[in-house]
Structures are given as C-alpha cells and as structure tokens.
PDB file of N, CA and C in Angstrom:
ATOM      1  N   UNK A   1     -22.307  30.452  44.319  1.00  0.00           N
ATOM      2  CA  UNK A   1     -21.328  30.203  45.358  1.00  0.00           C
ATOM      3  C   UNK A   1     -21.097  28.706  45.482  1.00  0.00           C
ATOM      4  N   UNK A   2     -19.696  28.286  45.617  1.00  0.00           N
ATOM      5  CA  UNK A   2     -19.278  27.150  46.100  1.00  0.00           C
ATOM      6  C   UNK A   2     -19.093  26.659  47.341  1.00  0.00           C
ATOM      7  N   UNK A   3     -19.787  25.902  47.824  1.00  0.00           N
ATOM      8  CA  UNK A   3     -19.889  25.389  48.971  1.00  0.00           C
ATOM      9  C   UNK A   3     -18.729  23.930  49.552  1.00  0.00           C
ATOM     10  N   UNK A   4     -18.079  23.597  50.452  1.00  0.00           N
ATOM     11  CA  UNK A   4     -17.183  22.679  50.634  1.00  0.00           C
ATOM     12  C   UNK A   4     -17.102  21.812  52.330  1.00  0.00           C
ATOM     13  N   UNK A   5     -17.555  20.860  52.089  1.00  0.00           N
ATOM     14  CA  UNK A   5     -17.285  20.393  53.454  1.00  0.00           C
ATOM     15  C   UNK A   5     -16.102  19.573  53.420  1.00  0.00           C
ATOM     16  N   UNK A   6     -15.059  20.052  53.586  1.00  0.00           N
ATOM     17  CA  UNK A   6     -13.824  19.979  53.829  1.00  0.00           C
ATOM     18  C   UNK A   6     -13.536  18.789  54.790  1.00  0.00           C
ATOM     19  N   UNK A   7     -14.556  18.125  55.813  1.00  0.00           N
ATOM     20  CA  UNK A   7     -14.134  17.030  56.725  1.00  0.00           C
ATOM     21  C   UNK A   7     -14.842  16.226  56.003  1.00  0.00           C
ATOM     22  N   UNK A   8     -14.684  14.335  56.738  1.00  0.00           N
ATOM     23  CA  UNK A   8     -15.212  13.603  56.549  1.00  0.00           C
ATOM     24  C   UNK A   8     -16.615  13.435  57.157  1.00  0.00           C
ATOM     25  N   UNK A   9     -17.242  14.100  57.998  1.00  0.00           N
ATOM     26  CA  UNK A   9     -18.360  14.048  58.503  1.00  0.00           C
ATOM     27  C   UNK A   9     -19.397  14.582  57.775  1.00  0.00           C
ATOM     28  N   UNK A  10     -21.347  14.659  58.253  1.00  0.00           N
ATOM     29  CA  UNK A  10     -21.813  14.906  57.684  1.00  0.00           C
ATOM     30  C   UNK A  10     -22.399  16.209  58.601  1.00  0.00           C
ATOM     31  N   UNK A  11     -22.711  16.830  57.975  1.00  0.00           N
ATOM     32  CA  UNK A  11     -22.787  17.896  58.504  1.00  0.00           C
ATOM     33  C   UNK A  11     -24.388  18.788  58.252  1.00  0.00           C
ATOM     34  N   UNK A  12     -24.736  20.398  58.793  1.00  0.00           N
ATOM     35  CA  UNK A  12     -25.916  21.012  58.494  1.00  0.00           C
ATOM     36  C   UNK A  12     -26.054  22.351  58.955  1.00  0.00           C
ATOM     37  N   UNK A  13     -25.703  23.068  58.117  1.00  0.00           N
ATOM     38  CA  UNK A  13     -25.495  24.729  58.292  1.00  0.00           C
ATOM     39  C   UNK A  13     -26.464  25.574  57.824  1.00  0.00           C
ATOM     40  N   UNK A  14     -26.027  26.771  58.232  1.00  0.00           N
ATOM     41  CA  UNK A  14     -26.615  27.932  57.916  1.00  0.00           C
ATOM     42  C   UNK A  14     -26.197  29.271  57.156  1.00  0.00           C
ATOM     43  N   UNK A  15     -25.984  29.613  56.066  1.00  0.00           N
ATOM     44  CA  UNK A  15     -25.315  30.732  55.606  1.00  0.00           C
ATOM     45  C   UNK A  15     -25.858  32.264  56.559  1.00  0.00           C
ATOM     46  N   UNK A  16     -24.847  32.832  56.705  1.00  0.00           N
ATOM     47  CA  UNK A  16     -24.971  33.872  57.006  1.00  0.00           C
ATOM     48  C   UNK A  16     -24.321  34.858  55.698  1.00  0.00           C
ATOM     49  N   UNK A  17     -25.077  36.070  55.555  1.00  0.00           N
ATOM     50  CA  UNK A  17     -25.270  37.220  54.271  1.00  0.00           C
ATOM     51  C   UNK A  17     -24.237  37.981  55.344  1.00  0.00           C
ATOM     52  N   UNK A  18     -22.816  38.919  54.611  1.00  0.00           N
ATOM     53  CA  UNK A  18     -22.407  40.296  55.037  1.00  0.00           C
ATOM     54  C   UNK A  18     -21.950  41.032  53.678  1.00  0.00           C
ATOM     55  N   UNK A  19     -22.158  42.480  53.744  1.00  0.00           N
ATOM     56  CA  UNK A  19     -22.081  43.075  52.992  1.00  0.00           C
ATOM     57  C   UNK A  19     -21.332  44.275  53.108  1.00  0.00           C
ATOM     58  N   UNK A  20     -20.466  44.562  52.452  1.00  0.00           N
ATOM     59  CA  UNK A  20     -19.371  45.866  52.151  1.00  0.00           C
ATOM     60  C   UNK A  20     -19.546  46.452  50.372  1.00  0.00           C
ATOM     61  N   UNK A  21     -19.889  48.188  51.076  1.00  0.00           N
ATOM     62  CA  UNK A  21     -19.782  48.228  52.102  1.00  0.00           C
ATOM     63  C   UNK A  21     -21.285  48.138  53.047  1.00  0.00           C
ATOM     64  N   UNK A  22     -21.432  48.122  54.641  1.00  0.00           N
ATOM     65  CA  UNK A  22     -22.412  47.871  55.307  1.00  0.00           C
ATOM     66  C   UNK A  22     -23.324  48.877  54.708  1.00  0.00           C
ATOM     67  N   UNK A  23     -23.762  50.047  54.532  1.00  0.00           N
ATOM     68  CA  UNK A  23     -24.968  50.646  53.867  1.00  0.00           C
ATOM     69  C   UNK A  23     -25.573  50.160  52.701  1.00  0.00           C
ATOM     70  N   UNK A  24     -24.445  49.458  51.914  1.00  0.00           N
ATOM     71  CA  UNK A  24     -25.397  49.160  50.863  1.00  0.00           C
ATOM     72  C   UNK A  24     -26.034  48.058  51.177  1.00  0.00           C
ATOM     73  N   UNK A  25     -26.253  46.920  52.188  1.00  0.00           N
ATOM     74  CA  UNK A  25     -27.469  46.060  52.114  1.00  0.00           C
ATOM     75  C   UNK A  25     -28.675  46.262  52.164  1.00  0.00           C
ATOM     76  N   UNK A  26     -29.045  47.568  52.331  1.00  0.00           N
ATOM     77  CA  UNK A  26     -30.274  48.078  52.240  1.00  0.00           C
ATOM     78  C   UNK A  26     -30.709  48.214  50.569  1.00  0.00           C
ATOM     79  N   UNK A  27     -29.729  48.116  49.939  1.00  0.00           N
ATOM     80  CA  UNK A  27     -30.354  48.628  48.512  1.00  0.00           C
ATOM     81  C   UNK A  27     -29.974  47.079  47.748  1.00  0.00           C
ATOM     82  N   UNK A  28     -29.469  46.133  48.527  1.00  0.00           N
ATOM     83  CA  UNK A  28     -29.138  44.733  47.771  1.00  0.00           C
ATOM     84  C   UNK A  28     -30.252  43.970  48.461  1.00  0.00           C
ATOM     85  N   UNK A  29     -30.978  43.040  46.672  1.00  0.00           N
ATOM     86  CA  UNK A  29     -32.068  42.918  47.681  1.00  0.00           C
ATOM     87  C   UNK A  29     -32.023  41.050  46.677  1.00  0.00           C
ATOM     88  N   UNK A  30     -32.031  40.181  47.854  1.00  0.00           N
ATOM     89  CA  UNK A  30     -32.115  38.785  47.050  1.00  0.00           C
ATOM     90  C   UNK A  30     -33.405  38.131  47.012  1.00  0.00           C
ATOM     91  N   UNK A  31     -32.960  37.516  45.569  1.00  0.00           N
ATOM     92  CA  UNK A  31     -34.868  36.678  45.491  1.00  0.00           C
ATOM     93  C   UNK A  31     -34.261  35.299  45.761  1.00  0.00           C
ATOM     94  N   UNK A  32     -33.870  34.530  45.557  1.00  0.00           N
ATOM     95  CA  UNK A  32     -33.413  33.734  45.327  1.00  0.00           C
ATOM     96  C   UNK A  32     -31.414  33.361  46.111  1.00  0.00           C
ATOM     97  N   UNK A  33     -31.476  32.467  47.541  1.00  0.00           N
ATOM     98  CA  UNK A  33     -30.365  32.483  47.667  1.00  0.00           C
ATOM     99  C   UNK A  33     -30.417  31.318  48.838  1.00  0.00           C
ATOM    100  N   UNK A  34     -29.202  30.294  48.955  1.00  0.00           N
ATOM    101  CA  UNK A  34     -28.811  29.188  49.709  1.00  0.00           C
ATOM    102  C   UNK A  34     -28.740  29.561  50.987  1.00  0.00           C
ATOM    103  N   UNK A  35     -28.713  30.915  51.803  1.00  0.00           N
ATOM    104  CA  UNK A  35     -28.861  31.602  52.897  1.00  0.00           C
ATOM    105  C   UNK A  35     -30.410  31.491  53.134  1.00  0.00           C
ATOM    106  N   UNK A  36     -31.027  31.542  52.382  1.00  0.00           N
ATOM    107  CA  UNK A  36     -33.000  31.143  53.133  1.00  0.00           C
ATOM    108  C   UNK A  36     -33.365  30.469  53.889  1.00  0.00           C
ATOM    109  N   UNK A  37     -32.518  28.935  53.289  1.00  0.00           N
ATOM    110  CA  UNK A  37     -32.746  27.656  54.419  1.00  0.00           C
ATOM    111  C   UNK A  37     -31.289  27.076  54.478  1.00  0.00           C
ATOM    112  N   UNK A  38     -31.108  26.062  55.436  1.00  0.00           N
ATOM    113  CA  UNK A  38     -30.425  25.243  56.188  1.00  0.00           C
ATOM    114  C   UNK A  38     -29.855  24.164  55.115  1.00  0.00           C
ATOM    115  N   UNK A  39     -28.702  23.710  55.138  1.00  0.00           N
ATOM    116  CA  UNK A  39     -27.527  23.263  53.964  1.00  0.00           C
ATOM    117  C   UNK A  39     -27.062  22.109  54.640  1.00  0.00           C
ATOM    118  N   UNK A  40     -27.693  20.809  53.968  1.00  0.00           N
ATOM    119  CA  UNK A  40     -27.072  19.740  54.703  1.00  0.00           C
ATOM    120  C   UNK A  40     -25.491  19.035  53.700  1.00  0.00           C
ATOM    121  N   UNK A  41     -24.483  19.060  54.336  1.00  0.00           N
ATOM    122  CA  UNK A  41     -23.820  18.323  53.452  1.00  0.00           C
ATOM    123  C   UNK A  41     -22.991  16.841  53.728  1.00  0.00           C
ATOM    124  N   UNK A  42     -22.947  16.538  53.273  1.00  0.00           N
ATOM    125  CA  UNK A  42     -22.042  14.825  53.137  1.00  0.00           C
ATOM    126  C   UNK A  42     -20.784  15.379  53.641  1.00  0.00           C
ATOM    127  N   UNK A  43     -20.099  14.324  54.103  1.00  0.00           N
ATOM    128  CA  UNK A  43     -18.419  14.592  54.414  1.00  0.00           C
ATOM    129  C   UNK A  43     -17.796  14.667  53.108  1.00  0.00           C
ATOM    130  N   UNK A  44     -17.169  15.880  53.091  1.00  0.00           N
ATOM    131  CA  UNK A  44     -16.250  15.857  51.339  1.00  0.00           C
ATOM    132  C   UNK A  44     -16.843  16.290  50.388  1.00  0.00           C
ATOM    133  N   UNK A  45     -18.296  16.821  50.496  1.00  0.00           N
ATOM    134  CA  UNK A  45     -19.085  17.287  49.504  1.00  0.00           C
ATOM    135  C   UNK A  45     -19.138  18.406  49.014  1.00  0.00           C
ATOM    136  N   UNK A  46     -19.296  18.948  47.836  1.00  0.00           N
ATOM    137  CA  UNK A  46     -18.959  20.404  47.306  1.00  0.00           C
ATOM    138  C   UNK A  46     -20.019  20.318  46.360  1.00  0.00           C
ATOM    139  N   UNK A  47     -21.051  21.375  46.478  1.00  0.00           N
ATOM    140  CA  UNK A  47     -21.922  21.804  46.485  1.00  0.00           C
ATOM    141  C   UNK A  47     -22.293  23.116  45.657  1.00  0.00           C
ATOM    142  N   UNK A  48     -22.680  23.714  44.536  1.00  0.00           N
ATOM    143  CA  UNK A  48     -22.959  24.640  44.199  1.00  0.00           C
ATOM    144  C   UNK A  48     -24.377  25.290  44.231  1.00  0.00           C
ATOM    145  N   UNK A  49     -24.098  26.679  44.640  1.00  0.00           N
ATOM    146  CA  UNK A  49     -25.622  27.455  45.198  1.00  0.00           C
ATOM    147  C   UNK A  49     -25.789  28.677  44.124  1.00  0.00           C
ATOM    148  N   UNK A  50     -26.955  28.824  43.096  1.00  0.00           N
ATOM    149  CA  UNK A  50     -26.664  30.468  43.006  1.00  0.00           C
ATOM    150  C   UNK A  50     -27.276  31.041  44.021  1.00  0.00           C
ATOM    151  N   UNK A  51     -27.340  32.716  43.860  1.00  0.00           N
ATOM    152  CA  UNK A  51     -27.620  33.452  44.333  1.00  0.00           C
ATOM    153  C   UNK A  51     -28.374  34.545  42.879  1.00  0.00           C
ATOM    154  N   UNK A  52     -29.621  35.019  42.944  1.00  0.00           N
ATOM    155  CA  UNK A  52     -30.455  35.763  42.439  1.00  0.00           C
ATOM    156  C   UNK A  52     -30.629  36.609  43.011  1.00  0.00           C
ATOM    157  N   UNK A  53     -29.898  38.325  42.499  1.00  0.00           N
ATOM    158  CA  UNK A  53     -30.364  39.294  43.490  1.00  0.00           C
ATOM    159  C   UNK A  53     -30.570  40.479  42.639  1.00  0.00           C
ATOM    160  N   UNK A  54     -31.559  41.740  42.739  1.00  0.00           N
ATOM    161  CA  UNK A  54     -31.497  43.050  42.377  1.00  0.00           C
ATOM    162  C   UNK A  54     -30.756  44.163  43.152  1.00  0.00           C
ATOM    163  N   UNK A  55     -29.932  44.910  42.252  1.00  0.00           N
ATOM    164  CA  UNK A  55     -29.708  46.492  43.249  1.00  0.00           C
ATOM    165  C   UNK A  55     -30.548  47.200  43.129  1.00  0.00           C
ATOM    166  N   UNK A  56     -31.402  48.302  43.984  1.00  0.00           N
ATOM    167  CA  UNK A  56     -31.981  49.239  44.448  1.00  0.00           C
ATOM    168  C   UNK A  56     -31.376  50.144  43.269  1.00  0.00           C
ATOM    169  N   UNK A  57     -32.064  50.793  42.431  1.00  0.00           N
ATOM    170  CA  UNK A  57     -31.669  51.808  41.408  1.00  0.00           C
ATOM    171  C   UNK A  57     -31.171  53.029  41.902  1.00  0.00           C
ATOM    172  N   UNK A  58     -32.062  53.180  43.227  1.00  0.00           N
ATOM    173  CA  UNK A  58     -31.238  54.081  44.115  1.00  0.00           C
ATOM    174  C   UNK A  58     -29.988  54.566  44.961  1.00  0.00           C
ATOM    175  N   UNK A  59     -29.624  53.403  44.937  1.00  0.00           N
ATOM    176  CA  UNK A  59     -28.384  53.140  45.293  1.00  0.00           C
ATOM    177  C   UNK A  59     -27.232  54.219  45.153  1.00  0.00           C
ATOM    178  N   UNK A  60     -26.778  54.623  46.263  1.00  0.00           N
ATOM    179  CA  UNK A  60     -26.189  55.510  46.158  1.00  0.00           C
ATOM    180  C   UNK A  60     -24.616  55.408  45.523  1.00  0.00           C
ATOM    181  N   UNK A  61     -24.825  57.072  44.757  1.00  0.00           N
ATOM    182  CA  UNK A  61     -23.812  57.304  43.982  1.00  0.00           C
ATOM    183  C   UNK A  61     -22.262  57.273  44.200  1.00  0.00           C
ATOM    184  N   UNK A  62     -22.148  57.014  46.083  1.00  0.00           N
ATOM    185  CA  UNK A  62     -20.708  56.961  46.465  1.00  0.00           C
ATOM    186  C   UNK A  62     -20.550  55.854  46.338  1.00  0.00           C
ATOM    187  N   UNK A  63     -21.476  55.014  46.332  1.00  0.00           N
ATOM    188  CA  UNK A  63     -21.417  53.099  46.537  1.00  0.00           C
ATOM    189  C   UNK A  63     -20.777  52.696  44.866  1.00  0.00           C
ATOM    190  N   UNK A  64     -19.359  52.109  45.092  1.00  0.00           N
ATOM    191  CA  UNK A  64     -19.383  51.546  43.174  1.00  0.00           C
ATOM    192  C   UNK A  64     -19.213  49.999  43.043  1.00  0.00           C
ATOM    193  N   UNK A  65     -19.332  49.290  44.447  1.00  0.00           N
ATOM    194  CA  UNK A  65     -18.912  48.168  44.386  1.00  0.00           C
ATOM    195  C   UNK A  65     -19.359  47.545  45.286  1.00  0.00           C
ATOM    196  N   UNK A  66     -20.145  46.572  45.734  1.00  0.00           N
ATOM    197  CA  UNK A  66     -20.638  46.013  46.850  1.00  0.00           C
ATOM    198  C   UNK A  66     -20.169  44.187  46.698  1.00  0.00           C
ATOM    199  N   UNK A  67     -19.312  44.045  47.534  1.00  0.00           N
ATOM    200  CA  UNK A  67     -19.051  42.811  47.746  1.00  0.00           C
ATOM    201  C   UNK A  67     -20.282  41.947  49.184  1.00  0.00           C
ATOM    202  N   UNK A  68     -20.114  40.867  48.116  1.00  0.00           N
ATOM    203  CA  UNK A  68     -21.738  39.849  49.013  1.00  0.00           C
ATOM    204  C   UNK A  68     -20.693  38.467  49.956  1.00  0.00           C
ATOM    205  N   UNK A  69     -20.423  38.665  50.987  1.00  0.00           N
ATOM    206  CA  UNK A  69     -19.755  37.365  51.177  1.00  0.00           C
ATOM    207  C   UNK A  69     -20.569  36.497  52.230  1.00  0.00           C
ATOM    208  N   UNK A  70     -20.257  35.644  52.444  1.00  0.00           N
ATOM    209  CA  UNK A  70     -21.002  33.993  53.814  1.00  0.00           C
ATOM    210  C   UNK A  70     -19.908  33.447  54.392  1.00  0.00           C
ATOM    211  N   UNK A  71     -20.838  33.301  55.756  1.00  0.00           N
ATOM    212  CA  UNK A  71     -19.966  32.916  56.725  1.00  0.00           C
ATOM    213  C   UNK A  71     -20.625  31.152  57.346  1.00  0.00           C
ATOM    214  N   UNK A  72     -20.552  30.349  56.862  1.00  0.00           N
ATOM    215  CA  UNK A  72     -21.548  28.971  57.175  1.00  0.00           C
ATOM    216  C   UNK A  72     -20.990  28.839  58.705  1.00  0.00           C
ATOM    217  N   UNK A  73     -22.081  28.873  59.035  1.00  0.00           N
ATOM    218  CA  UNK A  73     -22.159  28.032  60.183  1.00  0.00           C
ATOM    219  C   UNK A  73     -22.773  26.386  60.508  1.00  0.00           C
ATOM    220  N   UNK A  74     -22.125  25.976  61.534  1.00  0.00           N
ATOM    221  CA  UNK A  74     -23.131  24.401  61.525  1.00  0.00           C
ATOM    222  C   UNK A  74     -24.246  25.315  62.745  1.00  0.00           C
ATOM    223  N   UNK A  75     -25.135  23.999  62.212  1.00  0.00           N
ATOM    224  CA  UNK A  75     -26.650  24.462  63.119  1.00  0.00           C
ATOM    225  C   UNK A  75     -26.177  23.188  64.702  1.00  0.00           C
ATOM    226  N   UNK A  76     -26.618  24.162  65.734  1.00  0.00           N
ATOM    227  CA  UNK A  76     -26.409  23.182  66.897  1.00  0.00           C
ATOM    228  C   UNK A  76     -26.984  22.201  67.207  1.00  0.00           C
ATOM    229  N   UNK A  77     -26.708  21.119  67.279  1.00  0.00           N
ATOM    230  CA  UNK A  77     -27.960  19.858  67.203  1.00  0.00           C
ATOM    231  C   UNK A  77     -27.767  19.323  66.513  1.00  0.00           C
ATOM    232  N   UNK A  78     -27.761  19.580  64.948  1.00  0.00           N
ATOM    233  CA  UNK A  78     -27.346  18.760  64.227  1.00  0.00           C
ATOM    234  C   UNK A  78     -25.769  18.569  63.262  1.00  0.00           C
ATOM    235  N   UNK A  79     -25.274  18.943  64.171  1.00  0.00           N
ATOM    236  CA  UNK A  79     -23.697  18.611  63.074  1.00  0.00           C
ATOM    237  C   UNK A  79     -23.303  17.522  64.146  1.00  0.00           C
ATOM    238  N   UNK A  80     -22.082  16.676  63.416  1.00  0.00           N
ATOM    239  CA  UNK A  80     -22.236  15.588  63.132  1.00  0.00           C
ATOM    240  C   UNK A  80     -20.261  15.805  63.542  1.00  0.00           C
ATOM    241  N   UNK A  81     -19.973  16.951  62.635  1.00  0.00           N
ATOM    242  CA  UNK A  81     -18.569  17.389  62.705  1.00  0.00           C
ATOM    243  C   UNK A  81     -17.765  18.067  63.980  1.00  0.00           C
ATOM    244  N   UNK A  82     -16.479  17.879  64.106  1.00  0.00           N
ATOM    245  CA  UNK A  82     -15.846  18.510  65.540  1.00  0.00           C
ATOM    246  C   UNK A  82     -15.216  19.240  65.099  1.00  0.00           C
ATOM    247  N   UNK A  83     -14.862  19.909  65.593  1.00  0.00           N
ATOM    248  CA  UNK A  83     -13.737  21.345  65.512  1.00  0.00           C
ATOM    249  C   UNK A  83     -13.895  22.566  64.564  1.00  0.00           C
ATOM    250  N   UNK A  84     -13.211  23.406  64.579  1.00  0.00           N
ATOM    251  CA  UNK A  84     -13.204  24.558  63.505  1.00  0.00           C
ATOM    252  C   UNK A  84     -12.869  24.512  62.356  1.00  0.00           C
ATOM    253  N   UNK A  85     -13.540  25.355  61.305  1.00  0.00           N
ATOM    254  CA  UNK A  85     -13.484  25.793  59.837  1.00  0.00           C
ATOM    255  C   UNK A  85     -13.421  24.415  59.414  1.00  0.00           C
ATOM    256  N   UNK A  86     -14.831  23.686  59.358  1.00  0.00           N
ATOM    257  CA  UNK A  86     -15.072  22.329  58.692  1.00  0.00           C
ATOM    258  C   UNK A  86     -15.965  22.811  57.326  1.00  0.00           C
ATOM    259  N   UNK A  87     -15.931  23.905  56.676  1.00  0.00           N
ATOM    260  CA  UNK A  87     -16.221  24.522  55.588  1.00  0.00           C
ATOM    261  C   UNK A  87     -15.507  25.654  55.101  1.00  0.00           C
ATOM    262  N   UNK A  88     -15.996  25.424  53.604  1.00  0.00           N
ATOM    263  CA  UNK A  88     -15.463  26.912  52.727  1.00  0.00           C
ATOM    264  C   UNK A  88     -16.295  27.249  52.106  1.00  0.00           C
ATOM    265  N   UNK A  89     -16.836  28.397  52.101  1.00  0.00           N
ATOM    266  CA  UNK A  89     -17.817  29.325  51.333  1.00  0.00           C
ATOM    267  C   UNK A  89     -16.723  30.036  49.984  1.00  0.00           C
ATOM    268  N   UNK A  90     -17.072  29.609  48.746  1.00  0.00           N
ATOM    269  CA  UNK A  90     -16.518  30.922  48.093  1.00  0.00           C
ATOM    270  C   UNK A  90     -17.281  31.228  46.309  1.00  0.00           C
ATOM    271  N   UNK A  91     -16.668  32.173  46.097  1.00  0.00           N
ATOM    272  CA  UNK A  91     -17.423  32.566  44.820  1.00  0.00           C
ATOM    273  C   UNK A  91     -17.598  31.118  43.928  1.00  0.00           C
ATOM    274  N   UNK A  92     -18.689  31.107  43.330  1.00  0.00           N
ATOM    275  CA  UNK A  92     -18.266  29.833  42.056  1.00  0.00           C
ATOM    276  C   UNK A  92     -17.193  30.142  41.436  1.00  0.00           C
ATOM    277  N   UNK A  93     -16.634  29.997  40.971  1.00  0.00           N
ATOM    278  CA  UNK A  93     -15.289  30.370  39.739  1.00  0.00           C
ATOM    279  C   UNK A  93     -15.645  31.008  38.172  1.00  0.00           C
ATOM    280  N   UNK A  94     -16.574  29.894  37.537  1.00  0.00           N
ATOM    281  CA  UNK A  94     -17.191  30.080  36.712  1.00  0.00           C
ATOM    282  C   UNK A  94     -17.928  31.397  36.747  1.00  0.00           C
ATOM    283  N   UNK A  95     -17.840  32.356  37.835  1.00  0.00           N
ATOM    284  CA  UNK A  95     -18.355  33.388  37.659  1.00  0.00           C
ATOM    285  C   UNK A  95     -20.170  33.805  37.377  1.00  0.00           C
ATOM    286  N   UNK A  96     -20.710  32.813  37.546  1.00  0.00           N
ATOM    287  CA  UNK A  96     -22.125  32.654  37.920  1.00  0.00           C
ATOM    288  C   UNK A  96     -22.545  32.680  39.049  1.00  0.00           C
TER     289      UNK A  96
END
C-alpha cells in the first residue's frame, strides 16, 4: 500500500483494517502489516507499506473476493496537520 501525506505538515497516524465482504475477516489473517503500529510522515511524503497476509483454507465457498482497504487516521496529540483528508491510503500500483 501507498501511503501520501498530501499537506505540508508533519504528521502521525494510525491505519485502520476494513474488509468486504465483513465475514470474511475472520478467515483473513495478517503477519506482517503498516496497521500494527503508528505511521509518522513528513509533509508531502509518500511512503510505501507491504502488507503479508494468509487466507483461512476454510474460507467459505460463497466468499470469491475479499477486498482489504485503510482508513488513516492522525493520532490525537500528535498531528501537527489541520483539517480534513490530509492523507491517501491506496493500493501500491505495482501490484505488490
């Protein structure tokens, strides 16, 4: 995932994990992901995170597609930045 702090400030967030559809996060399971800990970034900085995860083999047979998306938040206390959507969360491109 590509990460973007879109303002000039410096900033310090938190990923939040949602998953569609909602049942399958029980069977998506991450080892490895930028949602664990707290994301400091520079004003203007773009940032790349993977994400390392297994599906549950069990996983049910109606499920054929589970989209993983983040919602960053700044942490209170320490951002630095004013106003709304001073980030963009999105897939890497490169497809990694």
């Amino acid at each position: 995932y590509e990460i973007i702090n879109v303002t000039s400030h410096d900033l310090v967030g938190q990923a939040i994990p949602s998953y569609a559809p909602r049942h399958s996060a029980s069977h998506f399971k991450k080892l490895e992901c930028f949602c664990f800990e707290q994301q400091a970034l520079k004003g203007s900085q773009k940032r790349e995170f993977p994400v390392v995860f297994v599906i549950d083999p069990k996983l049910p047979s109606d499920i054929g597609t589970i989209t993983l998306s983040y919602t960053f938040f700044e942490v209170a206390g320490l951002k630095s930045a004013t106003g709304p959507g001073p980030i963009v969360v999105q897939p890497d491109k490169t497809g990694g």
